[in-house]
Protein backbone atom coordinates (compact mmCIF):
# COMPACT_ATOMS: atom_id res chain seq x y z
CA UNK A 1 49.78 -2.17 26.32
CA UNK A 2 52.97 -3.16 23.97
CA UNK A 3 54.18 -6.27 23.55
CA UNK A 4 57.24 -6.87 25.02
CA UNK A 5 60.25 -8.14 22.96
CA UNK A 6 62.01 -11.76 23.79
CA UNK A 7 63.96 -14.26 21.91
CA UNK A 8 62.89 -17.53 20.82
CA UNK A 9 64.04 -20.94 22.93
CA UNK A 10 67.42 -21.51 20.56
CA UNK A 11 67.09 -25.44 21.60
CA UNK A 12 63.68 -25.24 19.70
CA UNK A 13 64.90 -23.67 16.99
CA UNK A 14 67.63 -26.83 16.41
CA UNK A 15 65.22 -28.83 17.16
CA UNK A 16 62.76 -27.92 14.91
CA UNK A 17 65.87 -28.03 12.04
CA UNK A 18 66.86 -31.24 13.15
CA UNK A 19 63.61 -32.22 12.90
CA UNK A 20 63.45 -30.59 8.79
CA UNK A 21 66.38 -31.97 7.93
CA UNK A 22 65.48 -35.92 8.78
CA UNK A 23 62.01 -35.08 6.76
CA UNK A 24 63.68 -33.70 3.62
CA UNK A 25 62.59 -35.75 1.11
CA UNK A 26 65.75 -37.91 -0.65
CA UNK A 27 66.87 -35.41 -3.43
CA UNK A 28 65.75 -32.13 -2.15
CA UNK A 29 68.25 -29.52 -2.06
CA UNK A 30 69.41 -27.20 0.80
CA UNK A 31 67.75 -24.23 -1.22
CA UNK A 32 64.47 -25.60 -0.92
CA UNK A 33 64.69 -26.92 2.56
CA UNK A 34 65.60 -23.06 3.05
CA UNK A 35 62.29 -21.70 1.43
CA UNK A 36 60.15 -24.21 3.56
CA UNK A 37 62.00 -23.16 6.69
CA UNK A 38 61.08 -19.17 6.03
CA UNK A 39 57.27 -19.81 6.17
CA UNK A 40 57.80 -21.54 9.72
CA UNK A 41 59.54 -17.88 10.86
CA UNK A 42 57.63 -15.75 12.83
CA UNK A 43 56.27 -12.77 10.42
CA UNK A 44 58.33 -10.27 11.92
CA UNK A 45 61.92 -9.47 13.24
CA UNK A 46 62.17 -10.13 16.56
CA UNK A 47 59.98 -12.81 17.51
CA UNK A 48 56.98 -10.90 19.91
CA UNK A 49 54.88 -11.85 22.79
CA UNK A 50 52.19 -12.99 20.59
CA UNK A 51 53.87 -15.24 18.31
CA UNK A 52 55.97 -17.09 20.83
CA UNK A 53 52.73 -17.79 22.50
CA UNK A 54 51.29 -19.36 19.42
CA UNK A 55 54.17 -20.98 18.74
CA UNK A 56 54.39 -21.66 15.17
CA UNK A 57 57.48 -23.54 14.55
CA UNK A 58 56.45 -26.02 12.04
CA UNK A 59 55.67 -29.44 13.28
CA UNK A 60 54.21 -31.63 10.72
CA UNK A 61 52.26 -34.72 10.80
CA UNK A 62 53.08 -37.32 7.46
CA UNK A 63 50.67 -37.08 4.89
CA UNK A 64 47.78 -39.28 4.73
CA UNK A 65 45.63 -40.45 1.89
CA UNK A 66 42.68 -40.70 2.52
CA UNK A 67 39.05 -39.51 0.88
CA UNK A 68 38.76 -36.31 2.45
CA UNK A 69 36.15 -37.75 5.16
CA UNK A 70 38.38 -36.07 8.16
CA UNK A 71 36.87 -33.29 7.30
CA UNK A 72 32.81 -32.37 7.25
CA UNK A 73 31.21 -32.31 5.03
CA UNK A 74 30.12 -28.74 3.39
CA UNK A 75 27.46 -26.91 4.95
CA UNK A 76 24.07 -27.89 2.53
CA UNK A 77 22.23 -24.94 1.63
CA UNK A 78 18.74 -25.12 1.40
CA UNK A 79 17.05 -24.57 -2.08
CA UNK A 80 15.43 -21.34 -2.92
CA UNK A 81 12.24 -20.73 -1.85
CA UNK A 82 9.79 -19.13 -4.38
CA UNK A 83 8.15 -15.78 -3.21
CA UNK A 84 5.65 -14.11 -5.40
CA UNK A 85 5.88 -10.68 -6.61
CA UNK A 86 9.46 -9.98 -6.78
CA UNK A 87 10.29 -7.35 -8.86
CA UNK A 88 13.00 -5.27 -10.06
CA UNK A 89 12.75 -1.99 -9.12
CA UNK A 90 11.15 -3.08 -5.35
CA UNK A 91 13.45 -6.54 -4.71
CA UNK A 92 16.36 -7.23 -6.74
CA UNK A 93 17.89 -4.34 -7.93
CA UNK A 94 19.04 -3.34 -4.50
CA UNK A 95 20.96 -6.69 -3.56
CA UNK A 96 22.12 -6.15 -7.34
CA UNK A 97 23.77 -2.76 -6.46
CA UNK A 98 24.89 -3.55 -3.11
CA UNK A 99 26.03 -7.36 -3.66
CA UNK A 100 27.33 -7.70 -7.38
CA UNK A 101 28.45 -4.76 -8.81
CA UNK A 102 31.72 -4.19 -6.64
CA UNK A 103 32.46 -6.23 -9.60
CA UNK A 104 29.93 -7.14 -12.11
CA UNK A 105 30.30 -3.33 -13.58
CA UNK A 106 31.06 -1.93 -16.42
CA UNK A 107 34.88 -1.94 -16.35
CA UNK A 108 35.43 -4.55 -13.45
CA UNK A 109 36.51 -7.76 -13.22
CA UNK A 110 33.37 -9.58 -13.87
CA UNK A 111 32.98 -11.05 -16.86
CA UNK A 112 30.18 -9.46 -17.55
CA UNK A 113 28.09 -6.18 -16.12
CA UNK A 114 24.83 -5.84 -13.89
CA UNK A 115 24.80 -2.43 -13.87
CA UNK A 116 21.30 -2.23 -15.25
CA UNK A 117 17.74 -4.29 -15.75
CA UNK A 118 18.37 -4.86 -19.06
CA UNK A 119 21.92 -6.19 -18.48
CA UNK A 120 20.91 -8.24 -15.49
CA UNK A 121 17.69 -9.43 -17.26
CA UNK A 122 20.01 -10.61 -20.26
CA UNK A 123 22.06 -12.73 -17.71
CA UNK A 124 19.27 -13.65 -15.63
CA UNK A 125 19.37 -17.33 -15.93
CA UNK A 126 23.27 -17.25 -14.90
CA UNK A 127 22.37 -14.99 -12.08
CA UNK A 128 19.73 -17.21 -10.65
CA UNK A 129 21.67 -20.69 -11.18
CA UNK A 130 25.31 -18.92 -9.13
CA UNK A 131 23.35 -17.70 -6.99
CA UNK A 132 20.84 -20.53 -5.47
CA UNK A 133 24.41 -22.83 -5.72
CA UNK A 134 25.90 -19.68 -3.32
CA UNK A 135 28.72 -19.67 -6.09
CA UNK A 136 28.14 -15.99 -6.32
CA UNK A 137 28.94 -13.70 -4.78
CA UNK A 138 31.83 -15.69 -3.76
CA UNK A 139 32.59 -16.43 -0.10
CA UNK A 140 34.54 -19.13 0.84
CA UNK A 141 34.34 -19.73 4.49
CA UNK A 142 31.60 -22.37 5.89
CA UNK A 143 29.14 -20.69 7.81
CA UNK A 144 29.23 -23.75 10.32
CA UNK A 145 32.68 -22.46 11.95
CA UNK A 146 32.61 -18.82 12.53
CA UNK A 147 30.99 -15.48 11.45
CA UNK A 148 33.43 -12.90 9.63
CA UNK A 149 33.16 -9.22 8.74
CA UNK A 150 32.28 -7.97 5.61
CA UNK A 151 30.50 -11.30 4.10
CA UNK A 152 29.73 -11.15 1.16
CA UNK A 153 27.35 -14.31 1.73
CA UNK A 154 23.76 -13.53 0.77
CA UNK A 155 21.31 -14.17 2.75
CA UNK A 156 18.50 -16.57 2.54
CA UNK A 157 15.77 -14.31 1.92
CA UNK A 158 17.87 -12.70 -0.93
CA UNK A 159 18.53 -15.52 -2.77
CA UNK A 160 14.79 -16.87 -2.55
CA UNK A 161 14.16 -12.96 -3.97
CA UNK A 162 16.51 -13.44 -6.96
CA UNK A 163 15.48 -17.29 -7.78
CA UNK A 164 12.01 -15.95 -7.89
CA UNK A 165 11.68 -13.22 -9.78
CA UNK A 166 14.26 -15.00 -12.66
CA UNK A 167 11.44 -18.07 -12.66
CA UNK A 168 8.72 -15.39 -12.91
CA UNK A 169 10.33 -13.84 -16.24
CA UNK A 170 12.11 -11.10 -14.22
CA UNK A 171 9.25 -8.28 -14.28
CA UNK A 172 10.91 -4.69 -14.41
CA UNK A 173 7.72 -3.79 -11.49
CA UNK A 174 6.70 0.02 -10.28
CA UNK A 175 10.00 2.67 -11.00
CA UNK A 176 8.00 4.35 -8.12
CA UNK A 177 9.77 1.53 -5.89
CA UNK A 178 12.99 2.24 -7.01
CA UNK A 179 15.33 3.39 -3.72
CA UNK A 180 17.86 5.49 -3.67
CA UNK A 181 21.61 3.36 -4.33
CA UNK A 182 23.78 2.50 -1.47
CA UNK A 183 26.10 4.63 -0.21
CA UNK A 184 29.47 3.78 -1.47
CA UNK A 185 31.42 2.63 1.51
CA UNK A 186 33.66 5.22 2.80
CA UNK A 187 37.84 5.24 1.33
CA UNK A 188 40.63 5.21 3.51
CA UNK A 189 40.41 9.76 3.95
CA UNK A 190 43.99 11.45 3.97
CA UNK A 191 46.58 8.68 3.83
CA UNK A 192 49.60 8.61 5.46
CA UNK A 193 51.28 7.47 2.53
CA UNK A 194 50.58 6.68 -1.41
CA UNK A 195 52.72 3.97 -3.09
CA UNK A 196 52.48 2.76 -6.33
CA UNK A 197 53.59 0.00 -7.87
CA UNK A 198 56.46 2.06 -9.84
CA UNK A 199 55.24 2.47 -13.47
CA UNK A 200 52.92 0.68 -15.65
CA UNK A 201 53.22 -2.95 -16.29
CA UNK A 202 51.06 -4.69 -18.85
CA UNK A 203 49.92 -7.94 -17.40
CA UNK A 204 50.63 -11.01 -19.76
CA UNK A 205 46.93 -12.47 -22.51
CA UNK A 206 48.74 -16.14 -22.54
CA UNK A 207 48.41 -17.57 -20.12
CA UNK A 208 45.64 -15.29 -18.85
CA UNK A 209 46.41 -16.09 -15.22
CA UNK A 210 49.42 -13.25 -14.32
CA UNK A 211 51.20 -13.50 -10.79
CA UNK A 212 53.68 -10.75 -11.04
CA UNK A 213 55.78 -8.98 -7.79
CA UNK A 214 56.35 -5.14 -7.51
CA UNK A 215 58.43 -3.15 -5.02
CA UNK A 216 56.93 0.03 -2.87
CA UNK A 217 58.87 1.54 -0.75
CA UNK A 218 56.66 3.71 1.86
CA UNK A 219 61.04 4.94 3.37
CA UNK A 220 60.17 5.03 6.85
CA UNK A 221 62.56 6.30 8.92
CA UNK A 222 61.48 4.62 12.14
CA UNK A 223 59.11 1.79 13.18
CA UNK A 224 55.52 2.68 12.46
CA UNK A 225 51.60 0.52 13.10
CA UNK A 226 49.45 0.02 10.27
CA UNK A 227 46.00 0.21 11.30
CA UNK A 228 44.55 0.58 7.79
CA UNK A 229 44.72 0.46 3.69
CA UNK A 230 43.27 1.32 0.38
CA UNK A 231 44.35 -0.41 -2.82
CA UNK A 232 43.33 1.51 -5.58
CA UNK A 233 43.03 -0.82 -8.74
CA UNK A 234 43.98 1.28 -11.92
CA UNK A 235 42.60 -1.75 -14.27
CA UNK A 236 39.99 -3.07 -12.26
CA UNK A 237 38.98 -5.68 -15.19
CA UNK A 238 42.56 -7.44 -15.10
CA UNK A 239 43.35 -7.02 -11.46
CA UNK A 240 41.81 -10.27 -9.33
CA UNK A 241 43.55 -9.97 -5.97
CA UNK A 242 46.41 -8.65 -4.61
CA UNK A 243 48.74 -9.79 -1.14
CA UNK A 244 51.49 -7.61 0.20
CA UNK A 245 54.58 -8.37 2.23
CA UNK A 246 56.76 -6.39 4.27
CA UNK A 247 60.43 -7.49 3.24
CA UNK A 248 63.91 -6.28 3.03
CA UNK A 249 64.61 -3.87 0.23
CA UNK A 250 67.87 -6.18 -1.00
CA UNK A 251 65.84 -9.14 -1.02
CA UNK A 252 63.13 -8.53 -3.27
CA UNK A 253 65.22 -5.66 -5.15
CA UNK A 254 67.40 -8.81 -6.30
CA UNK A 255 64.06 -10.68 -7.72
CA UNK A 256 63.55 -7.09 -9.28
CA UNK A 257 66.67 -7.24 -11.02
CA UNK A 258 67.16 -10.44 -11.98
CA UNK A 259 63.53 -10.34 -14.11
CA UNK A 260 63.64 -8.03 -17.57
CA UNK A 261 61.10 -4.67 -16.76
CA UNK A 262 59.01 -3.91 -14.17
CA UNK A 263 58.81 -6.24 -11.19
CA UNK A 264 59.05 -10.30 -11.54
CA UNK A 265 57.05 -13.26 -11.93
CA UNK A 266 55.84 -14.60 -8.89
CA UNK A 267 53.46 -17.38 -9.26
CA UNK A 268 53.29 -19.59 -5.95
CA UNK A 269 54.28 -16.12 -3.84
CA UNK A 270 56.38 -13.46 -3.77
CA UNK A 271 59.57 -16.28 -3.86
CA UNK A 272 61.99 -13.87 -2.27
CA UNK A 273 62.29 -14.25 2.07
CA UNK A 274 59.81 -11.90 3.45
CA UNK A 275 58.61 -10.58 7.38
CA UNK A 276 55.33 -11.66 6.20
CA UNK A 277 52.28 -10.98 5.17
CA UNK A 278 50.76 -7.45 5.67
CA UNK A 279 47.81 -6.38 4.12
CA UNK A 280 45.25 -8.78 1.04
CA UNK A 281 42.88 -7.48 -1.30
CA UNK A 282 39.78 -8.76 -3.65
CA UNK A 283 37.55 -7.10 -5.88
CA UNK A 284 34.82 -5.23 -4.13
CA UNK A 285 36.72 -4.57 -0.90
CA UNK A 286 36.81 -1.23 0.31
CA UNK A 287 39.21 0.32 2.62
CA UNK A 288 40.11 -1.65 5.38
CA UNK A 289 40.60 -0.97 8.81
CA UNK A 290 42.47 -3.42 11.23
CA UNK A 291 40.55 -4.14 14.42
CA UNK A 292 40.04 -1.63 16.55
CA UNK A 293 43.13 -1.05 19.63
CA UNK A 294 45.76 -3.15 16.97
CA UNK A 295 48.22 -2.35 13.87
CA UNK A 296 50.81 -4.32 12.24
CA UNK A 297 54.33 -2.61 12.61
CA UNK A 298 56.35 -2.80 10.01
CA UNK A 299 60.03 -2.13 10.91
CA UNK A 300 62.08 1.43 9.68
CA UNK A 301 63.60 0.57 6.54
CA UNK A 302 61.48 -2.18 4.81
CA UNK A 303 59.62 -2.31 2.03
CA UNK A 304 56.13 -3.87 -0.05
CA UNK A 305 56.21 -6.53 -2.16
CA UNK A 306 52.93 -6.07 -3.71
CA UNK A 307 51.44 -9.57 -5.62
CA UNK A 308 49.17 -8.80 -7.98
CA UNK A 309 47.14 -11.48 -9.70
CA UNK A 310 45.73 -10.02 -13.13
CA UNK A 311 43.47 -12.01 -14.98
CA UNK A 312 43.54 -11.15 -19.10
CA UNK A 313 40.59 -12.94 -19.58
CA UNK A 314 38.67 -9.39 -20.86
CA UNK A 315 42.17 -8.14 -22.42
CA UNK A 316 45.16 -6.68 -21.18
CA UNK A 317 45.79 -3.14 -20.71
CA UNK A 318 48.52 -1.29 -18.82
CA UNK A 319 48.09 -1.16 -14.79
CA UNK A 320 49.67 1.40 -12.29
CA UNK A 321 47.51 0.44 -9.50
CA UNK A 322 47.73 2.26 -5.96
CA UNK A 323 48.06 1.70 -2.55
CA UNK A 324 47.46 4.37 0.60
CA UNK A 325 48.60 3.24 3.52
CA UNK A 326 47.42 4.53 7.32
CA UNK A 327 49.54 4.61 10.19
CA UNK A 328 48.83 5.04 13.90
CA UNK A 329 49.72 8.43 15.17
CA UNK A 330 50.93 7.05 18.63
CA UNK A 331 51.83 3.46 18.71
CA UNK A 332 48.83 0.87 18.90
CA UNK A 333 47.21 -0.25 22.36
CA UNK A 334 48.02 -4.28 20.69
CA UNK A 335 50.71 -4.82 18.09
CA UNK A 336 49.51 -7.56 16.14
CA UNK A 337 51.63 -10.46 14.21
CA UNK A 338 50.64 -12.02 11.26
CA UNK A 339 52.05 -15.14 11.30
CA UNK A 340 52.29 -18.29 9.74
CA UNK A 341 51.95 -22.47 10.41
CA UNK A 342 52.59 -24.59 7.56
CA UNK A 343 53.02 -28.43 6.76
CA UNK A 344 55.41 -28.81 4.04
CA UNK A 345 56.89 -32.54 3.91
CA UNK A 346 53.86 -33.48 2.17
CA UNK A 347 54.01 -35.70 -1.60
CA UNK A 348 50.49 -35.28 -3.15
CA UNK A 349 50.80 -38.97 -4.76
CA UNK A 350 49.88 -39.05 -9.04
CA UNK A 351 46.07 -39.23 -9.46
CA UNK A 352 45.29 -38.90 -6.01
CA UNK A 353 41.63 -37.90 -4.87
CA UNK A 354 41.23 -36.49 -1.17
CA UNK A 355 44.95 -36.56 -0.56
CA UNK A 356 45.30 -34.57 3.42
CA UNK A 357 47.54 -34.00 5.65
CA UNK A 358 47.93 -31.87 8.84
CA UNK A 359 50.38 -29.80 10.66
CA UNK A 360 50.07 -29.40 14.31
CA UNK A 361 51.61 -26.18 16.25
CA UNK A 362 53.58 -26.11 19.48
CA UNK A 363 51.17 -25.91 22.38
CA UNK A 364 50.76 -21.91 22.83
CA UNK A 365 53.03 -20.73 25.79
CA UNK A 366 50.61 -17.77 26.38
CA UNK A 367 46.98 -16.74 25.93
CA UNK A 368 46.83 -14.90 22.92
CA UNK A 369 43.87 -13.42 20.70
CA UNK A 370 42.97 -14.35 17.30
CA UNK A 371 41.24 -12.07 15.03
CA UNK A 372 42.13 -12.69 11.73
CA UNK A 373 43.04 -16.15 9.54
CA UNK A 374 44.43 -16.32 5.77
CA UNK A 375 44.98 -20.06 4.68
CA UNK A 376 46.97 -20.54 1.33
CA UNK A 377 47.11 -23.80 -1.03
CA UNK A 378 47.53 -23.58 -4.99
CA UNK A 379 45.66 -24.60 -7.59
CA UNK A 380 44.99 -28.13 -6.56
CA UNK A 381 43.47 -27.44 -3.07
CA UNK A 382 40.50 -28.91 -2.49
CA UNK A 383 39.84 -27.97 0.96
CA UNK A 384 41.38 -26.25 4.25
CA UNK A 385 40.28 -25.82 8.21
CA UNK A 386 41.85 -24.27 11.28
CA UNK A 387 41.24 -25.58 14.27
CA UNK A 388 42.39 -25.20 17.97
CA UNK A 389 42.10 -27.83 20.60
CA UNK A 390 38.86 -29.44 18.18
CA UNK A 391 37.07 -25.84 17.89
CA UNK A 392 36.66 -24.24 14.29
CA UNK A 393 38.88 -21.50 13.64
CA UNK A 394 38.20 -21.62 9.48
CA UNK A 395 37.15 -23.76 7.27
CA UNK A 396 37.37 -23.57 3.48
CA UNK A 397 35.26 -26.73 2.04
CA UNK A 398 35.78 -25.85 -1.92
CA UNK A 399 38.84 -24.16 -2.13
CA UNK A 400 39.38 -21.56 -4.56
CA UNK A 401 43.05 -20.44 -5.30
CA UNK A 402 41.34 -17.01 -7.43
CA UNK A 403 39.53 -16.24 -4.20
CA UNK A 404 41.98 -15.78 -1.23
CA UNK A 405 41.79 -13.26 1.76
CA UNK A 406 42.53 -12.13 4.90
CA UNK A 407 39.62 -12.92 7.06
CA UNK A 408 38.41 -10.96 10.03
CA UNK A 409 36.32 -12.40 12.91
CA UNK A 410 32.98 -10.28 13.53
CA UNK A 411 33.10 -10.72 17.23
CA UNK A 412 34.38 -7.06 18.35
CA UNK A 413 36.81 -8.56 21.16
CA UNK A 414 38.25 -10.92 19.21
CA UNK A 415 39.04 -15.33 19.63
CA UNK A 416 40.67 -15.64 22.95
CA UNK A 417 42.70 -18.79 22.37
CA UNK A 418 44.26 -20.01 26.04
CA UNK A 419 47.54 -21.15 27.00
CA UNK A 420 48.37 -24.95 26.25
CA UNK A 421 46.09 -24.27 22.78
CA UNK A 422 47.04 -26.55 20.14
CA UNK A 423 46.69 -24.96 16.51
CA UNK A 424 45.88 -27.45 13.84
CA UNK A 425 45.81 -27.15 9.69
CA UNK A 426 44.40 -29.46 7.93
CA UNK A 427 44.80 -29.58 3.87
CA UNK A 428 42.87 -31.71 1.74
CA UNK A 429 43.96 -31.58 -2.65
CA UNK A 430 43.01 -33.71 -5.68
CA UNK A 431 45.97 -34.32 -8.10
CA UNK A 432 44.83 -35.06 -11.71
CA UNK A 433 48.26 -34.94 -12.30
CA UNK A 434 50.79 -37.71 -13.58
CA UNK A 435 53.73 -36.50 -10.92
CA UNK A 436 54.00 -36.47 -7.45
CA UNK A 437 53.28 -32.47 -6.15
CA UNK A 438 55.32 -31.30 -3.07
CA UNK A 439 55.47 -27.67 -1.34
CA UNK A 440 56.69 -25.01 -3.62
CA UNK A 441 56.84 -21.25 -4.52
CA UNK A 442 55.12 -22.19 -8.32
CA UNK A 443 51.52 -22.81 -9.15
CA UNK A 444 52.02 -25.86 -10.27
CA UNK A 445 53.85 -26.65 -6.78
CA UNK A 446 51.56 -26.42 -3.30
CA UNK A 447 51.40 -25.20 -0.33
CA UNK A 448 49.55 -25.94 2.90
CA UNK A 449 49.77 -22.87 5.40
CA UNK A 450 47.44 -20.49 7.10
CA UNK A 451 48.28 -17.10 8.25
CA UNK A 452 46.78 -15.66 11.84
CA UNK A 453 46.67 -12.33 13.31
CA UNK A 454 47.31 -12.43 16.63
CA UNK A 455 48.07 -9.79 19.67
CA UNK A 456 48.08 -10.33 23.44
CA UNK A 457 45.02 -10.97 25.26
């Protein structure tokens, strides 16, 4: 069934300004009070079903110090176990292909390649060491709260596998045991639509971190459902990860033409108003497909912002990277919302350790079902969770602002989440710093906000 269309309480809506306006901290201008009060907006116009019931108007608690205790501690994973006989050609060399070289390949954005025994013997010491620590491959949800698609968590038995056969000296074993390489997973097939990012941009060496914004205008002439994408890296050593809004064309052509070349810097986000978020990508991802039944619509007329974080570290080379985009061919069964709550009044103190604070969501007016989550802090994050009414939705013990996603629950029907649900963030950050950090579009601002894609029941 479709959504139907209402409009949000307008007393809420002053309220919740009201309520902005007596927290703006003394000094902060209009402008900024105007860039916090976008992330509160539901992701799309014309508020739907879905995100009136989760009711996302931002209602923020006052940040706490405090050592991080509010939160658990991370899930401890046990040490490797040592099995004899592991070899390369029988044990390893498959969880190799299948688990590391989406980006440890030659070309990718690995520092360095696993594409072969000799390569991966060379490195096995590393190997063993991020692996057994479950650094690598990197996955940054807690297994404690829920179980996602596509993990790229290995699991016990590998890592015992790999820890082993590094501490036995990494024997090559039988090439009669070899097995035939995985199946690359399938692309996206014909495309409704190709977009690029509009020419080739050549990301900056210094620093080596680039955020930079591009516009990609898919010119649809009516309202259409995303229900999945492909982005194609061109450079896949300098291209880390990549979000995409839907947004008006004059807004983010503006932030086009006020920045010299190709696109514009955009380090904290895209830091031009946007519907929201749309579509995320990491290294190693292939095509994805929304859950099954729902799409995202994005509105005739609107545009991509594409966000592209290139990392120089390996050089930098010029990128016209991709993006295929599938629509429905009849509208979707559940139009999904991807939409945001935030807490943004915080002040991360100087040389603060375990500095939190929480934002609390509007009791949802409806049942609604969850199925996806995306939280966002900067560089000084330490850790995030989503919760509703005291049951894990997400949580993020070691935060990593290089390794951010849109993540998908595995259960095929969704996280029904009832009326009267109260959604809760909770952000935790160290600041080695010598200023005070508040909410802000640069990286050396923060952010405390988590994305969720919702439908109807």
């Amino acid at each position: 069934m479709t959504m139907s269309t209402v409009n949000p309480p307008q007393e809420s809506l002053r309220s919740a300004r009201r309520s902005q306006e007596a927290r703006r901290a003394p000094g902060q201008s209009p402008e900024l009070e105007r860039e916090r009060d976008r992330a509160s907006r539901p992701s799309l116009p014309g508020s739907t079903l879905a995100a009136l019931a989760l009711g996302v108007l931002c209602a923020a608690a006052c940040g706490k110090p405090s050592s991080g205790a509010m939160l658990p501690p991370p899930t401890e994973n046990p040490p490797a176990s040592y099995v004899a006989g592991m070899t390369w050609y029988k044990d390893v060399q498959p969880i190799v292909q299948a688990r590391c070289q989406g980006c440890h390949t030659e070309g990718g954005i690995a520092p360095f390649a696993l594409s072969s025994y000799d390569l991966t013997k060379q490195y096995a010491a590393a190997v063993s060491s991020a692996v057994e620590a479950r650094r690598m491959p990197p996955w940054m949800p807690d297994p404690s709260c829920q179980s996602f698609a596509d993990s790229r968590r290995l699991e016990q038995g590998q890592v015992d596998a790999i820890v082993s056969w590094v501490k036995d000296g990494s024997p090559l074993g039988d090439p009669k045991d070899e097995k035939p390489a995985p199946t690359p997973p399938p692309g996206l097939g014909q495309p409704s639509v190709t977009l690029d990012i509009g020419g080739s941009y050549t990301p900056s060496t210094s620093p080596i971190d680039d955020y930079h914004c591009f516009i990609a205008d898919p010119k649809l002439m009516q309202d259409r459902d995303l229900v999945a994408y492909e982005f194609v890296p061109d450079k896949r050593a300098e291209v880390h990860h990549v979000l995409i809004y839907a947004a008006q064309a004059s807004a983010v052509q503006a932030a086009d033409d006020a920045a010299p070349g190709l696109g514009w810097p955009c380090g904290g986000g895209p830091g031009v108003k946007v519907d929201g978020l749309v579509a995320a990508w990491v290294p190693g991802s292939p095509a994805t497909y929304y859950p099954s039944g729902t799409g995202v619509p994005i509105a005739a007329g609107r545009v991509l912002a594409i966000q592209i974080h290139y990392n120089t570290v390996n050089g930098a080379l010029p990128d016209r990277s991709s993006l295929k985009l599938k629509y429905a061919d009849q509208p979707v069964a559940r139009r999904a919302v991807i939409t945001p709550l935030s807490e943004q009044t915080f002040a991360i103190p100087p040389a603060s350790q375990g500095y939190s604070t929480d934002a609390l969501g509007q009791a949802l007016k409806g049942p609604v079902t969850l199925w996806g989550l995306a939280p966002h802090m900067h560089t000084l994050g330490r850790s995030v969770r989503v919760e509703a009414n005291g049951q894990c939705l997400i949580y993020i013990p070691r935060w990593d602002f290089h390794w951010q996603q849109l993540y998908f629950t595995s259960a095929p029907t969704g996280i029904p989440l009832a009326a009267g649900t109260i959604p809760k963030l909770t952000c935790v950050w160290d600041n080695p710093t010598g200023g005070t950090v508040r909410w802000g579009e640069g990286t050396s601002d923060e952010m405390c906000i988590n994305y969720f894609y919702v439908t109807s029941p």
